[in-house]
PDB file of N, CA and C in Angstrom:
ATOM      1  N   UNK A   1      -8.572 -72.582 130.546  1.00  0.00           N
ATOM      2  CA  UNK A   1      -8.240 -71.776 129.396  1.00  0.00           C
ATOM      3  C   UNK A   1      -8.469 -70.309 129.758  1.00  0.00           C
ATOM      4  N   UNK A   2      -7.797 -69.155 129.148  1.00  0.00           N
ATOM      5  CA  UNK A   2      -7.719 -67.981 129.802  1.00  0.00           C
ATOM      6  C   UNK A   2      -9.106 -67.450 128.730  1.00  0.00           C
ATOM      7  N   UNK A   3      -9.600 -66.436 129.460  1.00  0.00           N
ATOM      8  CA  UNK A   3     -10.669 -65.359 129.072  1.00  0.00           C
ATOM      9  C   UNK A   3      -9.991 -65.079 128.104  1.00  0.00           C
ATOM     10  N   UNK A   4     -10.358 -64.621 126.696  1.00  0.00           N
ATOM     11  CA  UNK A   4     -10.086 -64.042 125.554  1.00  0.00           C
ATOM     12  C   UNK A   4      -9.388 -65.225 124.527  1.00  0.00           C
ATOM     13  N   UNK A   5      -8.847 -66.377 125.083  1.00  0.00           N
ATOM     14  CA  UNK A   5      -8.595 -67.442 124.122  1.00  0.00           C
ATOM     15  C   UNK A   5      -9.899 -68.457 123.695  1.00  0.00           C
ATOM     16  N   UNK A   6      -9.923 -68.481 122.421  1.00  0.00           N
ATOM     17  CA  UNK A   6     -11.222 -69.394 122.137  1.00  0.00           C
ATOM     18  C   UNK A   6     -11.032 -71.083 121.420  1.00  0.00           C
ATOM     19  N   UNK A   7     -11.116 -71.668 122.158  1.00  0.00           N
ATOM     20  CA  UNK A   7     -10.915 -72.856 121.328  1.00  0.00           C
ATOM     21  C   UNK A   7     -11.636 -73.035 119.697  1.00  0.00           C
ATOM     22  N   UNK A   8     -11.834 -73.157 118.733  1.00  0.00           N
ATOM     23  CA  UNK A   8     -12.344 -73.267 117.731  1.00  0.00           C
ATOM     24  C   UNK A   8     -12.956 -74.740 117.473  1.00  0.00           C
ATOM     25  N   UNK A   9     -11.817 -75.608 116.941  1.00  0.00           N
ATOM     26  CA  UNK A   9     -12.165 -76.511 116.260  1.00  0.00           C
ATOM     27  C   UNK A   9     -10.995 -77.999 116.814  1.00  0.00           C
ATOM     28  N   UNK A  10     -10.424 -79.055 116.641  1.00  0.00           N
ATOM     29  CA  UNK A  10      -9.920 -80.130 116.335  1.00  0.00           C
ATOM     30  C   UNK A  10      -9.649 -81.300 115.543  1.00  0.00           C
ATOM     31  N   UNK A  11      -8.314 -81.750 114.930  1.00  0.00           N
ATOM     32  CA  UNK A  11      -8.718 -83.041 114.347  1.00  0.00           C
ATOM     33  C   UNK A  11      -7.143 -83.394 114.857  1.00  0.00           C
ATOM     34  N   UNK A  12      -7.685 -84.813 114.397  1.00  0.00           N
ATOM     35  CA  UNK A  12      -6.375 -85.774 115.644  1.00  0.00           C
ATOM     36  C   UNK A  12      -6.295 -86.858 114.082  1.00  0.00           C
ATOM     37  N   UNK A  13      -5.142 -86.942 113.862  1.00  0.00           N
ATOM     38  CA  UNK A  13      -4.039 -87.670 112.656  1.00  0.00           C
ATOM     39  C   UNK A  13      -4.805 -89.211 113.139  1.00  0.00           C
ATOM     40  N   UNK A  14      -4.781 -90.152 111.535  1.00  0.00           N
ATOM     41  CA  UNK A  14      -5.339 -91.507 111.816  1.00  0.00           C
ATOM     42  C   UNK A  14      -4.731 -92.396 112.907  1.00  0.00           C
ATOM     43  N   UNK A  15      -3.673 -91.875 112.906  1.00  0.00           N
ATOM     44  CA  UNK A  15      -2.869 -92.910 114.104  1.00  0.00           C
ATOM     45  C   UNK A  15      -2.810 -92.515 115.450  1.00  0.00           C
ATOM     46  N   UNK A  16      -3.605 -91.551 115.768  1.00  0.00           N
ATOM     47  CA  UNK A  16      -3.655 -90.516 116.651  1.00  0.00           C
ATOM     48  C   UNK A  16      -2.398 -90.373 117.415  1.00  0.00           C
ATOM     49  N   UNK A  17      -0.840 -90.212 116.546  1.00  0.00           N
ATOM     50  CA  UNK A  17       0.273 -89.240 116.326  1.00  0.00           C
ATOM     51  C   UNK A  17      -0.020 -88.260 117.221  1.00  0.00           C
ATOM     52  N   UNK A  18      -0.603 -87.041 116.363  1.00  0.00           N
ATOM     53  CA  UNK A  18      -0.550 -85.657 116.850  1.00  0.00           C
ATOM     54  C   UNK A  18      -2.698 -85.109 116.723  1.00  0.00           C
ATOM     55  N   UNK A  19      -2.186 -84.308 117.092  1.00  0.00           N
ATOM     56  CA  UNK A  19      -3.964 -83.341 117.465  1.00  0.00           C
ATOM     57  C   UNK A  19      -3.865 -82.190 116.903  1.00  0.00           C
ATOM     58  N   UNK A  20      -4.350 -81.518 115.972  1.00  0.00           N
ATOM     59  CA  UNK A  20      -4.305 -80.182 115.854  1.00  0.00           C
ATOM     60  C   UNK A  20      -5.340 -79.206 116.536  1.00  0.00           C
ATOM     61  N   UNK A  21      -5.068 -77.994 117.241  1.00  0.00           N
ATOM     62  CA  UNK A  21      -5.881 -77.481 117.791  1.00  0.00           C
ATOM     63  C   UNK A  21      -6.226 -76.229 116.834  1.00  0.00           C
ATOM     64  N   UNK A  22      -7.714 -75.644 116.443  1.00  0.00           N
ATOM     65  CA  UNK A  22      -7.461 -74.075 116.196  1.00  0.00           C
ATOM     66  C   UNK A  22      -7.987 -73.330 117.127  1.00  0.00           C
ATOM     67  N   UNK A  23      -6.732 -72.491 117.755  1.00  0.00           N
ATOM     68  CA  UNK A  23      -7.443 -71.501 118.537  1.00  0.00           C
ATOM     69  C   UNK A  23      -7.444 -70.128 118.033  1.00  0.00           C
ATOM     70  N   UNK A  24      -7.893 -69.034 119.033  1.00  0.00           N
ATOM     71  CA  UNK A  24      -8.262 -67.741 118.072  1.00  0.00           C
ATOM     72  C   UNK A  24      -8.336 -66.737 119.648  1.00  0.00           C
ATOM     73  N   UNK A  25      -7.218 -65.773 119.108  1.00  0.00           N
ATOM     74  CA  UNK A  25      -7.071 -64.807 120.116  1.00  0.00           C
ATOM     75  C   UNK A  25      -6.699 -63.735 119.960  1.00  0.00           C
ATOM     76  N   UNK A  26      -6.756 -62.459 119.874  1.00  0.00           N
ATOM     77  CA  UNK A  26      -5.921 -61.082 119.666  1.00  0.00           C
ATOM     78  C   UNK A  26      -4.964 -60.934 120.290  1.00  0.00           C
ATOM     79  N   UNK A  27      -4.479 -61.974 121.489  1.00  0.00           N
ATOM     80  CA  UNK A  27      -3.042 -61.528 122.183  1.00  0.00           C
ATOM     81  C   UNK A  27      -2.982 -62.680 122.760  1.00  0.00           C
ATOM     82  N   UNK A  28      -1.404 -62.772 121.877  1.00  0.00           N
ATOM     83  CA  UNK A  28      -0.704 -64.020 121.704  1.00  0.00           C
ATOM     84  C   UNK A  28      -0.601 -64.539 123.357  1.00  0.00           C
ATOM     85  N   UNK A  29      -0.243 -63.322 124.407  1.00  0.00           N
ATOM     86  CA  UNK A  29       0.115 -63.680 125.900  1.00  0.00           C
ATOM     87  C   UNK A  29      -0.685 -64.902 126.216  1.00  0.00           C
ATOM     88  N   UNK A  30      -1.594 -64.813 126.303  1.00  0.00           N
ATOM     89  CA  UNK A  30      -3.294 -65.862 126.361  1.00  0.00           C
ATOM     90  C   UNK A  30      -2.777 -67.180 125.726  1.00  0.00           C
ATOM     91  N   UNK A  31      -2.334 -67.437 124.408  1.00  0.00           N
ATOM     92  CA  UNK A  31      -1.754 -68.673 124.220  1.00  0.00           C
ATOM     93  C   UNK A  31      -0.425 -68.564 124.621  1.00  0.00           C
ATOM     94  N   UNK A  32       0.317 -68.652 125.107  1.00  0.00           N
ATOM     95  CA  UNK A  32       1.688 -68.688 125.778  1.00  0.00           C
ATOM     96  C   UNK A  32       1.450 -69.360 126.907  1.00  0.00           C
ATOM     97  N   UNK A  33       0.587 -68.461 128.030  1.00  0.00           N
ATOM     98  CA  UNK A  33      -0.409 -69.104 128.895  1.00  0.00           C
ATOM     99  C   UNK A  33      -0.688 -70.435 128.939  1.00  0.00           C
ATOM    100  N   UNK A  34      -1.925 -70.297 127.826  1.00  0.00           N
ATOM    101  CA  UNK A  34      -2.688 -71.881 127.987  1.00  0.00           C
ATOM    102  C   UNK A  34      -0.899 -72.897 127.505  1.00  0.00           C
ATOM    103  N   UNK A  35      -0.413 -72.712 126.463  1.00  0.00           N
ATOM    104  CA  UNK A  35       0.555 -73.741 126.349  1.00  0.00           C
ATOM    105  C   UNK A  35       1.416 -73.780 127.655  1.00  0.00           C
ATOM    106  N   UNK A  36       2.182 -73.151 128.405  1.00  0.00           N
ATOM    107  CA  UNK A  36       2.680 -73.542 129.401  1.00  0.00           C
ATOM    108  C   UNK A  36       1.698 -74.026 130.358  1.00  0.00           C
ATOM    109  N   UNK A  37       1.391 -74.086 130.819  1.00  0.00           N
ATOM    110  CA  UNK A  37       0.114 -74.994 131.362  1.00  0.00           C
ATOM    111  C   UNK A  37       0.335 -76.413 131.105  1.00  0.00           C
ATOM    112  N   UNK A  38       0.173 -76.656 130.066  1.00  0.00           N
ATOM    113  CA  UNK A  38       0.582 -78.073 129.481  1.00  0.00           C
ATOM    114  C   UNK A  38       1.801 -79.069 128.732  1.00  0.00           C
ATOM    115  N   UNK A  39       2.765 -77.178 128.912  1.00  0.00           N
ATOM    116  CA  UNK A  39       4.396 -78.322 128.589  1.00  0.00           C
ATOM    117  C   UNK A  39       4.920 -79.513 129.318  1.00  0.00           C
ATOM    118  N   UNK A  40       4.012 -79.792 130.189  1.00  0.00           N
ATOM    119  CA  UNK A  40       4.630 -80.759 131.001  1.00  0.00           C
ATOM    120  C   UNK A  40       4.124 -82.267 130.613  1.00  0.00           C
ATOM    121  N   UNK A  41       2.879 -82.278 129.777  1.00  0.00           N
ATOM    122  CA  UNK A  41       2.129 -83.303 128.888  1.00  0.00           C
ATOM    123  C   UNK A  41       2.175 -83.649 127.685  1.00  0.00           C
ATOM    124  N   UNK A  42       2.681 -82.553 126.931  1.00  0.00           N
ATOM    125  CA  UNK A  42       2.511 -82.660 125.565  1.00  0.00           C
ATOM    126  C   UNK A  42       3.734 -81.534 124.980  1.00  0.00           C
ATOM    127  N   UNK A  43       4.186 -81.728 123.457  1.00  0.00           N
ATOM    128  CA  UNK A  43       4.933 -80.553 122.861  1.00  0.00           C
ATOM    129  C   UNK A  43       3.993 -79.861 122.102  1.00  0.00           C
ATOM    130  N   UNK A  44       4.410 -79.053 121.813  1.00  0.00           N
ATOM    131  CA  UNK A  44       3.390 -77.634 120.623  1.00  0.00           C
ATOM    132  C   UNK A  44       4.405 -77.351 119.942  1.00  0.00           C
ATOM    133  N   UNK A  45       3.703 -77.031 118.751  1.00  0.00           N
ATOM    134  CA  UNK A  45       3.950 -76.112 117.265  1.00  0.00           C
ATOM    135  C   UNK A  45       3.161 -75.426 117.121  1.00  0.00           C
ATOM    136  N   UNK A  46       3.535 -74.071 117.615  1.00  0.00           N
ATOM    137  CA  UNK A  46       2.451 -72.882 117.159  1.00  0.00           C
ATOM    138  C   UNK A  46       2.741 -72.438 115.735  1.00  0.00           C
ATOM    139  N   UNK A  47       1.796 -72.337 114.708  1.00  0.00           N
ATOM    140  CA  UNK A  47       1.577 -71.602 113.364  1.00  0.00           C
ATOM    141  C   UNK A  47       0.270 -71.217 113.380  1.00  0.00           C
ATOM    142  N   UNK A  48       0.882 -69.620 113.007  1.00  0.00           N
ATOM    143  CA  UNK A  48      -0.406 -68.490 113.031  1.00  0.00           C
ATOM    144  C   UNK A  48      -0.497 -68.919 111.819  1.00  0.00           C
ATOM    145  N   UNK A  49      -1.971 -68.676 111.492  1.00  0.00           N
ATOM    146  CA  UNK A  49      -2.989 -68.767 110.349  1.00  0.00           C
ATOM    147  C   UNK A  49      -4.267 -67.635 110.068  1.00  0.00           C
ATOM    148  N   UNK A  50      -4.318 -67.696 108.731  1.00  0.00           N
ATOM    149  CA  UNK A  50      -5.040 -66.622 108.441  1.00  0.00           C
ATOM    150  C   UNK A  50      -6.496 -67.102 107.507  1.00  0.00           C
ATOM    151  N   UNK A  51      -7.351 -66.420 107.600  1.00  0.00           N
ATOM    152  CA  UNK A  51      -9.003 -67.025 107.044  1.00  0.00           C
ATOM    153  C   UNK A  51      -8.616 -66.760 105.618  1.00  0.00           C
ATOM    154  N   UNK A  52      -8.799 -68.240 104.398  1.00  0.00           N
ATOM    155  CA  UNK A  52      -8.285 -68.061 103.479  1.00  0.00           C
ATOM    156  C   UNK A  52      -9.125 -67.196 102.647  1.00  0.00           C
ATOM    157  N   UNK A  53     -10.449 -66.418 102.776  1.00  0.00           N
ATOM    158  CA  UNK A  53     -11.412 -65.981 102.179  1.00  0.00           C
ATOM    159  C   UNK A  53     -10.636 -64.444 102.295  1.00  0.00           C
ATOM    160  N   UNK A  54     -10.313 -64.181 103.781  1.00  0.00           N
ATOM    161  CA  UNK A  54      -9.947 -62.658 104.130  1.00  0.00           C
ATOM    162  C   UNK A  54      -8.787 -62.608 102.946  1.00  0.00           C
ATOM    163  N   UNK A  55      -8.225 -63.568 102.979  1.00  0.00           N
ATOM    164  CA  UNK A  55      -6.532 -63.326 102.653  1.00  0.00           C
ATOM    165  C   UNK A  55      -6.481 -63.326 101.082  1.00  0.00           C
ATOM    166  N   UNK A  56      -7.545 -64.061 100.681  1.00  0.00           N
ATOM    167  CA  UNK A  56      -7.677 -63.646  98.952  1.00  0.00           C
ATOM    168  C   UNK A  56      -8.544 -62.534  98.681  1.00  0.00           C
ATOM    169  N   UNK A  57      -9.116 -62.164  99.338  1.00  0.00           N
ATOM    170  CA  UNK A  57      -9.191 -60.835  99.631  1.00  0.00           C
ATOM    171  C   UNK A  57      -8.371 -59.513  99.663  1.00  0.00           C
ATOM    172  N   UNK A  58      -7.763 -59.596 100.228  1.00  0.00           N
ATOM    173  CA  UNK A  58      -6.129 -58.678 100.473  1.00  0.00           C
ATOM    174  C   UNK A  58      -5.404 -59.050  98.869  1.00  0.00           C
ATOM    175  N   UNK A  59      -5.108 -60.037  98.419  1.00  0.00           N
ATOM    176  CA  UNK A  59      -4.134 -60.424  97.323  1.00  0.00           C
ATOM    177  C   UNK A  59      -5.400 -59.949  95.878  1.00  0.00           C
ATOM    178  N   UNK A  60      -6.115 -60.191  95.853  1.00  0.00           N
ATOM    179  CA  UNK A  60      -6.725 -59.783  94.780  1.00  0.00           C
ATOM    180  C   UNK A  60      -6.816 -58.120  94.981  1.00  0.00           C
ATOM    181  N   UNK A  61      -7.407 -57.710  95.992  1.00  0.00           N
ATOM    182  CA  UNK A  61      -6.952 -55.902  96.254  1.00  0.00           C
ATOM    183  C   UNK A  61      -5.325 -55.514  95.479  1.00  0.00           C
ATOM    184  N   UNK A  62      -4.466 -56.267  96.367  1.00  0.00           N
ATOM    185  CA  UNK A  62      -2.867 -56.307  96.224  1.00  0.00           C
ATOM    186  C   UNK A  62      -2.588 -55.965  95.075  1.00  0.00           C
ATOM    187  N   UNK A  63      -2.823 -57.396  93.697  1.00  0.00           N
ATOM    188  CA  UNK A  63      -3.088 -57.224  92.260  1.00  0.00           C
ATOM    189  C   UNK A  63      -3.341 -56.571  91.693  1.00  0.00           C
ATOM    190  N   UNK A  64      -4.887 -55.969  91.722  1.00  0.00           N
ATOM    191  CA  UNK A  64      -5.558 -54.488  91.226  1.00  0.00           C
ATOM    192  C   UNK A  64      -4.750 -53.735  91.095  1.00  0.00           C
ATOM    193  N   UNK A  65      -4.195 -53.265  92.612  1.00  0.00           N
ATOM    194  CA  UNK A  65      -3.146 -51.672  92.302  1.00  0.00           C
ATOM    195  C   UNK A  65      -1.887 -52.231  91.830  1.00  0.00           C
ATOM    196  N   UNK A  66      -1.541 -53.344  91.531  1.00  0.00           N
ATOM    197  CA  UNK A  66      -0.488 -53.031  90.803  1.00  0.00           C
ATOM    198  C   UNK A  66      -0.666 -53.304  89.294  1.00  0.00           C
ATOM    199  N   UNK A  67      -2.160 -54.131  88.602  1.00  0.00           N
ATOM    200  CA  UNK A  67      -2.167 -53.779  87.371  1.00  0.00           C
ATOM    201  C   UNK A  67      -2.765 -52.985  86.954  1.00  0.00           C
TER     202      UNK A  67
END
């Protein structure tokens, strides 16, 4: 795994289907990286995600100035 990508967390579906990974990086290059590395084993779906605490954060700010 490259310097600056951090693995977080995992959970793998009851039928163990699929795996979700969360990772966490400031530059996307770093996961591009680690996934090619492993297109040859597995497919990916990358979806960026955001900390739902920060982000109701921002939307309740958002709200304010406009009521």
């Amino acid at each position: 795994m490259p310097d600056g990508l951090e693995y977080i967390d995992s959970w793998v579906e009851p039928n163990f289907d699929r795996c979700f990974q969360l990772m966490q990086t400031d530059d996307a290059l770093l996961l591009q990286q680690w996934v090619a590395a492993w297109t040859d084993l597995m497919e990916f779906e990358i979806v960026p995600v955001a900390p739902s605490k920060q982000t109701r954060g921002y939307m309740e700010a958002l709200l304010d100035e406009e009521g």
